[in-house]
N, C-alpha and C. Protein backbone atom coordinates (compact mmCIF):
# COMPACT_ATOMS: atom_id res chain seq x y z
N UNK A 1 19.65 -155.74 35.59
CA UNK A 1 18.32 -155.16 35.55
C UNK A 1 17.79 -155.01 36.97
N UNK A 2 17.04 -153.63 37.49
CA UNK A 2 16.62 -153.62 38.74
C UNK A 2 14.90 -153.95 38.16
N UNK A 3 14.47 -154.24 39.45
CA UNK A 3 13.01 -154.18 39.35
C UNK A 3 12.40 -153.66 41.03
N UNK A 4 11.48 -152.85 40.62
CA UNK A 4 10.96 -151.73 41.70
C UNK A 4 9.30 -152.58 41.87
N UNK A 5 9.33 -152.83 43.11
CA UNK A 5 7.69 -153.60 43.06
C UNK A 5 6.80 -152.31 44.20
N UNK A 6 5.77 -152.17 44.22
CA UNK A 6 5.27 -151.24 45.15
C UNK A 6 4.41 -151.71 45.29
N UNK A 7 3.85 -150.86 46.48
CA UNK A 7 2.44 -151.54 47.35
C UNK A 7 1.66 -150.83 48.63
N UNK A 8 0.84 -151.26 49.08
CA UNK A 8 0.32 -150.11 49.54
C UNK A 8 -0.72 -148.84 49.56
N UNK A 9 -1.24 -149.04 47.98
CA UNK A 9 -2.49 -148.17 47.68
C UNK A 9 -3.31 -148.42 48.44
N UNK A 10 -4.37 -147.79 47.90
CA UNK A 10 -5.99 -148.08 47.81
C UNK A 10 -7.07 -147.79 48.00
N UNK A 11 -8.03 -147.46 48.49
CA UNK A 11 -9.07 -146.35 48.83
C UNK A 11 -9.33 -146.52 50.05
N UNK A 12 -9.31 -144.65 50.38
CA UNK A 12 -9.08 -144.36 51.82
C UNK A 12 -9.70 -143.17 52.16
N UNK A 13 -10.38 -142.76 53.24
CA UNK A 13 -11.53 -141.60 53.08
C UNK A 13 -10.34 -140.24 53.26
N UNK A 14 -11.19 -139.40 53.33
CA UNK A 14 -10.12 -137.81 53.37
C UNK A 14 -10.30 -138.15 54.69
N UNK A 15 -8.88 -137.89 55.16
CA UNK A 15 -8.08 -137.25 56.35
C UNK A 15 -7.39 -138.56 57.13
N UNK A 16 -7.71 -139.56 55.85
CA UNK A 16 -6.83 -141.23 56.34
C UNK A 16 -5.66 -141.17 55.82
N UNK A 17 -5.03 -141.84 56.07
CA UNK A 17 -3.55 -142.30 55.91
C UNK A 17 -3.23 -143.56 55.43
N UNK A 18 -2.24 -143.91 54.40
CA UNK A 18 -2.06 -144.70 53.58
C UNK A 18 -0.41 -144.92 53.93
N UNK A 19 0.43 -145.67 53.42
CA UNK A 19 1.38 -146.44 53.50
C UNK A 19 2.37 -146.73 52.13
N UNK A 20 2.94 -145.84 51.71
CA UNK A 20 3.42 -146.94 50.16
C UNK A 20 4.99 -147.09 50.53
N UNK A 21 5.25 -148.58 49.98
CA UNK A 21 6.02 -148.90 49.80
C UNK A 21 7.25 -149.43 48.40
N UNK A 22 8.26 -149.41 48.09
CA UNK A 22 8.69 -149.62 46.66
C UNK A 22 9.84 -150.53 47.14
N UNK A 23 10.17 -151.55 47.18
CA UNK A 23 11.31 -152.33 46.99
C UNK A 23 11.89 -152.93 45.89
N UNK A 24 13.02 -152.41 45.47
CA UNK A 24 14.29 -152.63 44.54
C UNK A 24 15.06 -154.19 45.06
N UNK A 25 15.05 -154.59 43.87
CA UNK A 25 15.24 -156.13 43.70
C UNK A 25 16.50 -156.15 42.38
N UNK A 26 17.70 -157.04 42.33
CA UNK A 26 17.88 -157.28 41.25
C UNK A 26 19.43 -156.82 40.79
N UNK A 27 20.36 -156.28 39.92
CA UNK A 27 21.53 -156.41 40.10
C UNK A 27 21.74 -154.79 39.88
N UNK A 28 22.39 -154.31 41.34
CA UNK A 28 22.40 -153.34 41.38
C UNK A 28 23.63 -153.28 42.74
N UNK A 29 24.40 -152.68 43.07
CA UNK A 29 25.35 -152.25 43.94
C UNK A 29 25.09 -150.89 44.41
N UNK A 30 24.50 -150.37 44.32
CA UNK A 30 24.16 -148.84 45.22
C UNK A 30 23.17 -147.99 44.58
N UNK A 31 22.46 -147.43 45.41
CA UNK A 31 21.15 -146.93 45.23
C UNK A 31 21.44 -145.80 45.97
N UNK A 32 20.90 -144.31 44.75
CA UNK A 32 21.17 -143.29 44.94
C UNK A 32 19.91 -142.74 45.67
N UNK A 33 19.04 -141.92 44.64
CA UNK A 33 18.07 -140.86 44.61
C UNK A 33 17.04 -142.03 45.08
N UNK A 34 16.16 -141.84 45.33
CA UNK A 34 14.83 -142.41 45.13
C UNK A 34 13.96 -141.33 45.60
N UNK A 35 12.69 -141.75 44.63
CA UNK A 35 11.53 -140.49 44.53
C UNK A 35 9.93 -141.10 44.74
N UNK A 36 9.00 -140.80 44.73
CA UNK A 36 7.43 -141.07 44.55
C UNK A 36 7.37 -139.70 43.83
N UNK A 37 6.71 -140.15 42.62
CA UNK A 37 5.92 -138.98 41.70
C UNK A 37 4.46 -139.51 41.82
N UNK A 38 3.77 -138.99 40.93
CA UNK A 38 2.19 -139.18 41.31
C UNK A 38 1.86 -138.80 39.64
N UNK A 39 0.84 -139.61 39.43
CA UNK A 39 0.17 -139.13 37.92
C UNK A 39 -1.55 -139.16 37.79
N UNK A 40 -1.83 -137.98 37.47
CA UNK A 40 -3.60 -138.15 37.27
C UNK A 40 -3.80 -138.63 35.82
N UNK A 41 -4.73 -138.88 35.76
CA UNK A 41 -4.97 -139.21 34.00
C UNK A 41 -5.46 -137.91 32.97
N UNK A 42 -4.39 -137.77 31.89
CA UNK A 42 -4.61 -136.63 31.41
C UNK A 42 -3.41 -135.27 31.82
N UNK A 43 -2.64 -135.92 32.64
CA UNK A 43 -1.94 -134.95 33.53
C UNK A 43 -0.26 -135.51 33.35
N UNK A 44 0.47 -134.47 33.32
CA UNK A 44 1.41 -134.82 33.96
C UNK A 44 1.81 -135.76 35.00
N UNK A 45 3.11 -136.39 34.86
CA UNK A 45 3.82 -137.11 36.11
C UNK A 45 4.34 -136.01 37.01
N UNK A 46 3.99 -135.71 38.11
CA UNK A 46 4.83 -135.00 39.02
C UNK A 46 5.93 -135.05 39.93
N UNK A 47 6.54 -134.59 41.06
CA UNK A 47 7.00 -135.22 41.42
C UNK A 47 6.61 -134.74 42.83
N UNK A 48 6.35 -135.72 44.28
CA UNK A 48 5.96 -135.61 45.49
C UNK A 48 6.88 -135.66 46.12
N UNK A 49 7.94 -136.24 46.38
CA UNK A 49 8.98 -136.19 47.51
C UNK A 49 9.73 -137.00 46.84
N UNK A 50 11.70 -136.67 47.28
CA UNK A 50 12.44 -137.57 47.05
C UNK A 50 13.56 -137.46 48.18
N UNK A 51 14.48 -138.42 48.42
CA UNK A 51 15.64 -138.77 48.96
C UNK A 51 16.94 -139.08 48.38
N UNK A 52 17.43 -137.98 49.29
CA UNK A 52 19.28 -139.12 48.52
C UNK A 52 19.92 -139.47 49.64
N UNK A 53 21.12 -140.02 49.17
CA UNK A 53 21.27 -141.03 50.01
C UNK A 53 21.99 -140.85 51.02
N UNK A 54 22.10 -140.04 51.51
CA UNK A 54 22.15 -139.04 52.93
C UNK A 54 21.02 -138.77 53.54
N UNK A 55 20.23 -138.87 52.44
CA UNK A 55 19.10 -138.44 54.08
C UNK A 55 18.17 -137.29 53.45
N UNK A 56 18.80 -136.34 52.62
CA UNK A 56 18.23 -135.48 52.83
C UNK A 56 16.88 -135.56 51.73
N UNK A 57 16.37 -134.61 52.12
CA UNK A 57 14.16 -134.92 51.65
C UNK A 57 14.14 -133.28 50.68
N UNK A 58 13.31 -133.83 50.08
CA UNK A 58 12.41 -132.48 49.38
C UNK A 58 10.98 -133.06 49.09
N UNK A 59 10.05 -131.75 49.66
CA UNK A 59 9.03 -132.20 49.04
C UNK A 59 7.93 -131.68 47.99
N UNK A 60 7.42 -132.04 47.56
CA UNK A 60 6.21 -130.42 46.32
C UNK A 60 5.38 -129.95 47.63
N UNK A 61 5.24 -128.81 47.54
CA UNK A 61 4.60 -127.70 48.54
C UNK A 61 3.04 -128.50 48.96
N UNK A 62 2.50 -129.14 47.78
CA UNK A 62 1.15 -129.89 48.18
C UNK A 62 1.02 -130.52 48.76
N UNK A 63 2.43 -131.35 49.33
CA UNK A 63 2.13 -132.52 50.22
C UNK A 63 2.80 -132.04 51.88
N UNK A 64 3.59 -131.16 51.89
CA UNK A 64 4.41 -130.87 52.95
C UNK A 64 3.84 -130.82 54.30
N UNK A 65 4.13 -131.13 55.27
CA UNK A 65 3.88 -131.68 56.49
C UNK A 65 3.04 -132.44 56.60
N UNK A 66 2.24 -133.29 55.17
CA UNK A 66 1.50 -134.41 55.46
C UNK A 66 2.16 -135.75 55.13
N UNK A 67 2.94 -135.32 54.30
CA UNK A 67 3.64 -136.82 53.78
C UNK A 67 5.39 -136.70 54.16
N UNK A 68 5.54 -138.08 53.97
CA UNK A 68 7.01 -138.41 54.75
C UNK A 68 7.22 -139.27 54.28
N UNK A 69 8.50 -139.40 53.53
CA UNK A 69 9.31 -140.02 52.51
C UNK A 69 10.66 -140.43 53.78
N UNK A 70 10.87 -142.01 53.53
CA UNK A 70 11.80 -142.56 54.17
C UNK A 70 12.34 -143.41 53.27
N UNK A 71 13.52 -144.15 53.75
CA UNK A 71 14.35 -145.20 53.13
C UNK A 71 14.69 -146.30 53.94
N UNK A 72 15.15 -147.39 53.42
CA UNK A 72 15.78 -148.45 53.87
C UNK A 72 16.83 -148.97 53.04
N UNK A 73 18.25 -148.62 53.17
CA UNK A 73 18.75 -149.16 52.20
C UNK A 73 19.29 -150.37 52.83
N UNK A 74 18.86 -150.94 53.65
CA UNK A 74 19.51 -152.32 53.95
C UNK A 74 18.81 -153.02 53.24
N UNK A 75 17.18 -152.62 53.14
CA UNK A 75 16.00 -153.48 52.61
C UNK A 75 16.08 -153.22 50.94
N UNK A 76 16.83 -151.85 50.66
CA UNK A 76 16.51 -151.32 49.04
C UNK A 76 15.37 -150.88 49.16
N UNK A 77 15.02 -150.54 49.70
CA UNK A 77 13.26 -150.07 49.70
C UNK A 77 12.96 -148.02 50.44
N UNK A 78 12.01 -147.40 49.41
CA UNK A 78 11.37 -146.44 50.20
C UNK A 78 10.32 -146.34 50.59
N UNK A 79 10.14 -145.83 51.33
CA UNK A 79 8.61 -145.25 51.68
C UNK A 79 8.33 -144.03 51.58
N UNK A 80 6.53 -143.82 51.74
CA UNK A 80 6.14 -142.96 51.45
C UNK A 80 4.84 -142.52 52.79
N UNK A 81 5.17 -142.15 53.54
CA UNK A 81 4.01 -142.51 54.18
C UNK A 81 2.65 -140.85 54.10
N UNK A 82 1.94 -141.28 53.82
CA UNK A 82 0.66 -140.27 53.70
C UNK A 82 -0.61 -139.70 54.39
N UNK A 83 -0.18 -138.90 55.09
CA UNK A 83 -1.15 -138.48 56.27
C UNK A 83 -2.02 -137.35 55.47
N UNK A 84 -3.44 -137.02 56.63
CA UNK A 84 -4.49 -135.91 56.40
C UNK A 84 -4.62 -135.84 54.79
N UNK A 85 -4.98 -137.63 54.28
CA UNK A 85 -5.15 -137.21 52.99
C UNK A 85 -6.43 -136.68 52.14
N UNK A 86 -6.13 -135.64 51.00
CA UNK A 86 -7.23 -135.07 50.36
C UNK A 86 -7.17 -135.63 49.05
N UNK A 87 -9.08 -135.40 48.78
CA UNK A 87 -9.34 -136.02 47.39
C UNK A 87 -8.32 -135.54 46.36
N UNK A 88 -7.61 -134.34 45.93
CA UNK A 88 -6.88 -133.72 45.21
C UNK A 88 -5.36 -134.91 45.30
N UNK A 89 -5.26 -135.49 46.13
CA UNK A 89 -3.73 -136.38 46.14
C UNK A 89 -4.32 -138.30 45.42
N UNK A 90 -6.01 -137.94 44.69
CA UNK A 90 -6.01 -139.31 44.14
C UNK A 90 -5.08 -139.19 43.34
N UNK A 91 -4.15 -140.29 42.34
CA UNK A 91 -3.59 -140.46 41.46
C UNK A 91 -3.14 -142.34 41.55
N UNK A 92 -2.09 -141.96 40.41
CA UNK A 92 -1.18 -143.00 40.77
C UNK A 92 -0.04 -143.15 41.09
N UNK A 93 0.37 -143.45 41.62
CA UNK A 93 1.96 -143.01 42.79
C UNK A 93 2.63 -144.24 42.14
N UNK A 94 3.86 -143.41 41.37
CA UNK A 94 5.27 -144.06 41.03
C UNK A 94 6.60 -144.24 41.75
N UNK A 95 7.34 -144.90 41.76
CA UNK A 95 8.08 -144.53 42.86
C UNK A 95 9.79 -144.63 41.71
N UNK A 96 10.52 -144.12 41.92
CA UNK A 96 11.61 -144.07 40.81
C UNK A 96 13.04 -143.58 41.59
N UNK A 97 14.24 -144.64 41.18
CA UNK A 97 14.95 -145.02 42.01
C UNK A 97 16.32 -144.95 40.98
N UNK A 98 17.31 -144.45 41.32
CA UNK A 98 18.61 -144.17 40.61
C UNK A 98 19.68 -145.46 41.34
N UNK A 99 19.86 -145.55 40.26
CA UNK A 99 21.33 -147.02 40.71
C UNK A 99 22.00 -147.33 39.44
N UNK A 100 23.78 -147.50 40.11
CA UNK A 100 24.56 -147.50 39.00
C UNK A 100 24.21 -146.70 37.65
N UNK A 101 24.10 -145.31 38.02
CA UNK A 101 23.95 -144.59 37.05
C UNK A 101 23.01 -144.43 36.27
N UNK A 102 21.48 -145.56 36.39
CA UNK A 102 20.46 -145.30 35.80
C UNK A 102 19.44 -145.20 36.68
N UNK A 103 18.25 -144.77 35.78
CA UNK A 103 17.10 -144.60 36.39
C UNK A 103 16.39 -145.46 36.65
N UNK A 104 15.39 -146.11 37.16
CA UNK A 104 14.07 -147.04 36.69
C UNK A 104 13.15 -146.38 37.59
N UNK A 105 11.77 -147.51 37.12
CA UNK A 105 10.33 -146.46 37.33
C UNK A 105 9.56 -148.08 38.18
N UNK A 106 8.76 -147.78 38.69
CA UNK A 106 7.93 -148.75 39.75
C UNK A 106 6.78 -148.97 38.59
N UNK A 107 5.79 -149.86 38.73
CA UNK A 107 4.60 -150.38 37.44
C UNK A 107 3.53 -148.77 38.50
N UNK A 108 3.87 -148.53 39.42
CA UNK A 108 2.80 -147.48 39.84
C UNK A 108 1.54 -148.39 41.27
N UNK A 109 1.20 -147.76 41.64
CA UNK A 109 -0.24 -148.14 42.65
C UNK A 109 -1.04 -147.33 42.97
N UNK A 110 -2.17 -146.93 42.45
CA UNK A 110 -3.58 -146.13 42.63
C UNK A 110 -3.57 -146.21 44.17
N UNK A 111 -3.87 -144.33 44.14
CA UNK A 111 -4.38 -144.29 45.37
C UNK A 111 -5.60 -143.62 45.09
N UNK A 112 -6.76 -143.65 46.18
CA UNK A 112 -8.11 -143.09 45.28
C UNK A 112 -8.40 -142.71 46.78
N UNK A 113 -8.93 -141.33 47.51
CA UNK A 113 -9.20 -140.71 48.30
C UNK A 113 -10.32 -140.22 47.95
N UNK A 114 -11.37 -140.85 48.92
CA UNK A 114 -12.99 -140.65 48.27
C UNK A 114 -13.79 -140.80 49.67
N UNK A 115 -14.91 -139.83 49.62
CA UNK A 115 -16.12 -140.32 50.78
C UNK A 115 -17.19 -141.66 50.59
């Protein structure tokens, strides 16, 4: 069983920058994909940026050149880091991580972008 802990939310005015983090814990031998999706209430899960395990990034057009998705696989852990943020990117940020062939999902961490 893996377990994905995250951290890092929390309320932050528009045009601040936030930090998330997700570290993978638990019995697992290699870690593929990892992603941050985002969910409003009432809304779809989306998806904001992901990595594989090369390196390479994609991101949804809404966040692009503000946010930056990294890895650590020594640590098992990604990041997410979130610049020039707008009220439109409140949600709750999941972070979801492929290993040994399955998926798992992070419990999530509210981010709330407010004056």
């Amino acid at each position: 069983q893996v377990h994905l802990v995250e951290s890092g939310g929390g309320l932050v005015q528009p045009g601040g920058s936030l930090r998330l983090s997700c570290a993978a814990s638990g019995r697992l031998s290699s870690i593929g994909t990892m992603a941050w999706y985002r969910q409003v209430s009432g809304k779809q899960r989306e998806l904001v940026a992901l990595i594989v395990s090369s390196g390479t990034t994609n991101y949804a057009e809404p966040v692009k050149g503000r946010f930056t998705i990294s890895r650590d696989d020594a640590q098992n852990t990604v990041y997410l880091q979130m610049n020039s943020l707008k009220p439109e990117d409140t949600a709750v940020y999941y972070c979801w991580v492929t290993a040994d062939y399955r998926s798992y999902w992070g419990q999530g961490t509210q981010v709330t972008v407010s004056s």
